[in-house]
Protein backbone atom coordinates (compact mmCIF):
# COMPACT_ATOMS: atom_id res chain seq x y z
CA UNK A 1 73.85 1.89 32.73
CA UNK A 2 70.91 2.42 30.75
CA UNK A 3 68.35 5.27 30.31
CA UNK A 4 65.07 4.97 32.16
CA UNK A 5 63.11 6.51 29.12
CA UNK A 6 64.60 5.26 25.90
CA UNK A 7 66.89 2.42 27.25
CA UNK A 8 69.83 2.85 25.35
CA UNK A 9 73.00 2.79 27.26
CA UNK A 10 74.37 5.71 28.60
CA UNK A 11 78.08 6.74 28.21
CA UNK A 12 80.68 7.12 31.34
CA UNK A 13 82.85 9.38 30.89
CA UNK A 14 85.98 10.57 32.99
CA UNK A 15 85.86 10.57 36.51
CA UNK A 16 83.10 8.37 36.56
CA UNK A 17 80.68 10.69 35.04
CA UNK A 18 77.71 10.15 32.62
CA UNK A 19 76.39 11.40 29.75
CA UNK A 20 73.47 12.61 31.03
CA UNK A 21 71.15 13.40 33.98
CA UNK A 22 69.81 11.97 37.64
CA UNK A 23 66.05 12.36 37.73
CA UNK A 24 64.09 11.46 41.05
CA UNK A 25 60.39 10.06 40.52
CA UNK A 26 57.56 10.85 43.36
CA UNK A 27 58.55 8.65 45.55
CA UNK A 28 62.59 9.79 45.69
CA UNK A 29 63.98 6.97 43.57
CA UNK A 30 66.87 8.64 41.53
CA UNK A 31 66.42 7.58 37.57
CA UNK A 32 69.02 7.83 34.98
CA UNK A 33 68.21 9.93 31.57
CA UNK A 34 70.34 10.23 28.39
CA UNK A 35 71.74 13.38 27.16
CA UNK A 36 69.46 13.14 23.65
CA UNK A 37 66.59 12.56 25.42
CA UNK A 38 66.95 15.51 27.87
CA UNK A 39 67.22 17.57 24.66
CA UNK A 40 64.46 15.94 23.20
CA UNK A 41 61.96 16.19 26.31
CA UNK A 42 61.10 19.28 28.94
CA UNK A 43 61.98 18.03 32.22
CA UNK A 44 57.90 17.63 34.00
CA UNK A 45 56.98 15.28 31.25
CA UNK A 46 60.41 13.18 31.56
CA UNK A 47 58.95 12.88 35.03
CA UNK A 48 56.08 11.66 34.09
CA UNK A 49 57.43 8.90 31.96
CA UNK A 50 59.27 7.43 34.86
């Protein structure tokens, strides 16, 4: 799995988890963003990148 903004790939953790964050677009189609790049980014511009 890879991150929809940077596109490095995202670590799974236990259970199945990931590193990171579901984002949904406009449209409804869920996006997957890295833990750095939540950190790095406020959430209504990570929207706007996907």
């Amino acid at each position: 799995m890879k991150c929809a903004v940077c596109g490095q790939k995202i670590e799974i953790l236990f259970l199945e988890k990931i590193n990171g964050t579901y984002l949904r677009d406009e449209k409804g189609k869920k996006h997957v963003v890295c833990a750095t790049c939540q950190q790095q980014h406020p959430i209504k511009e990570l929207r706007e990148k996907l």
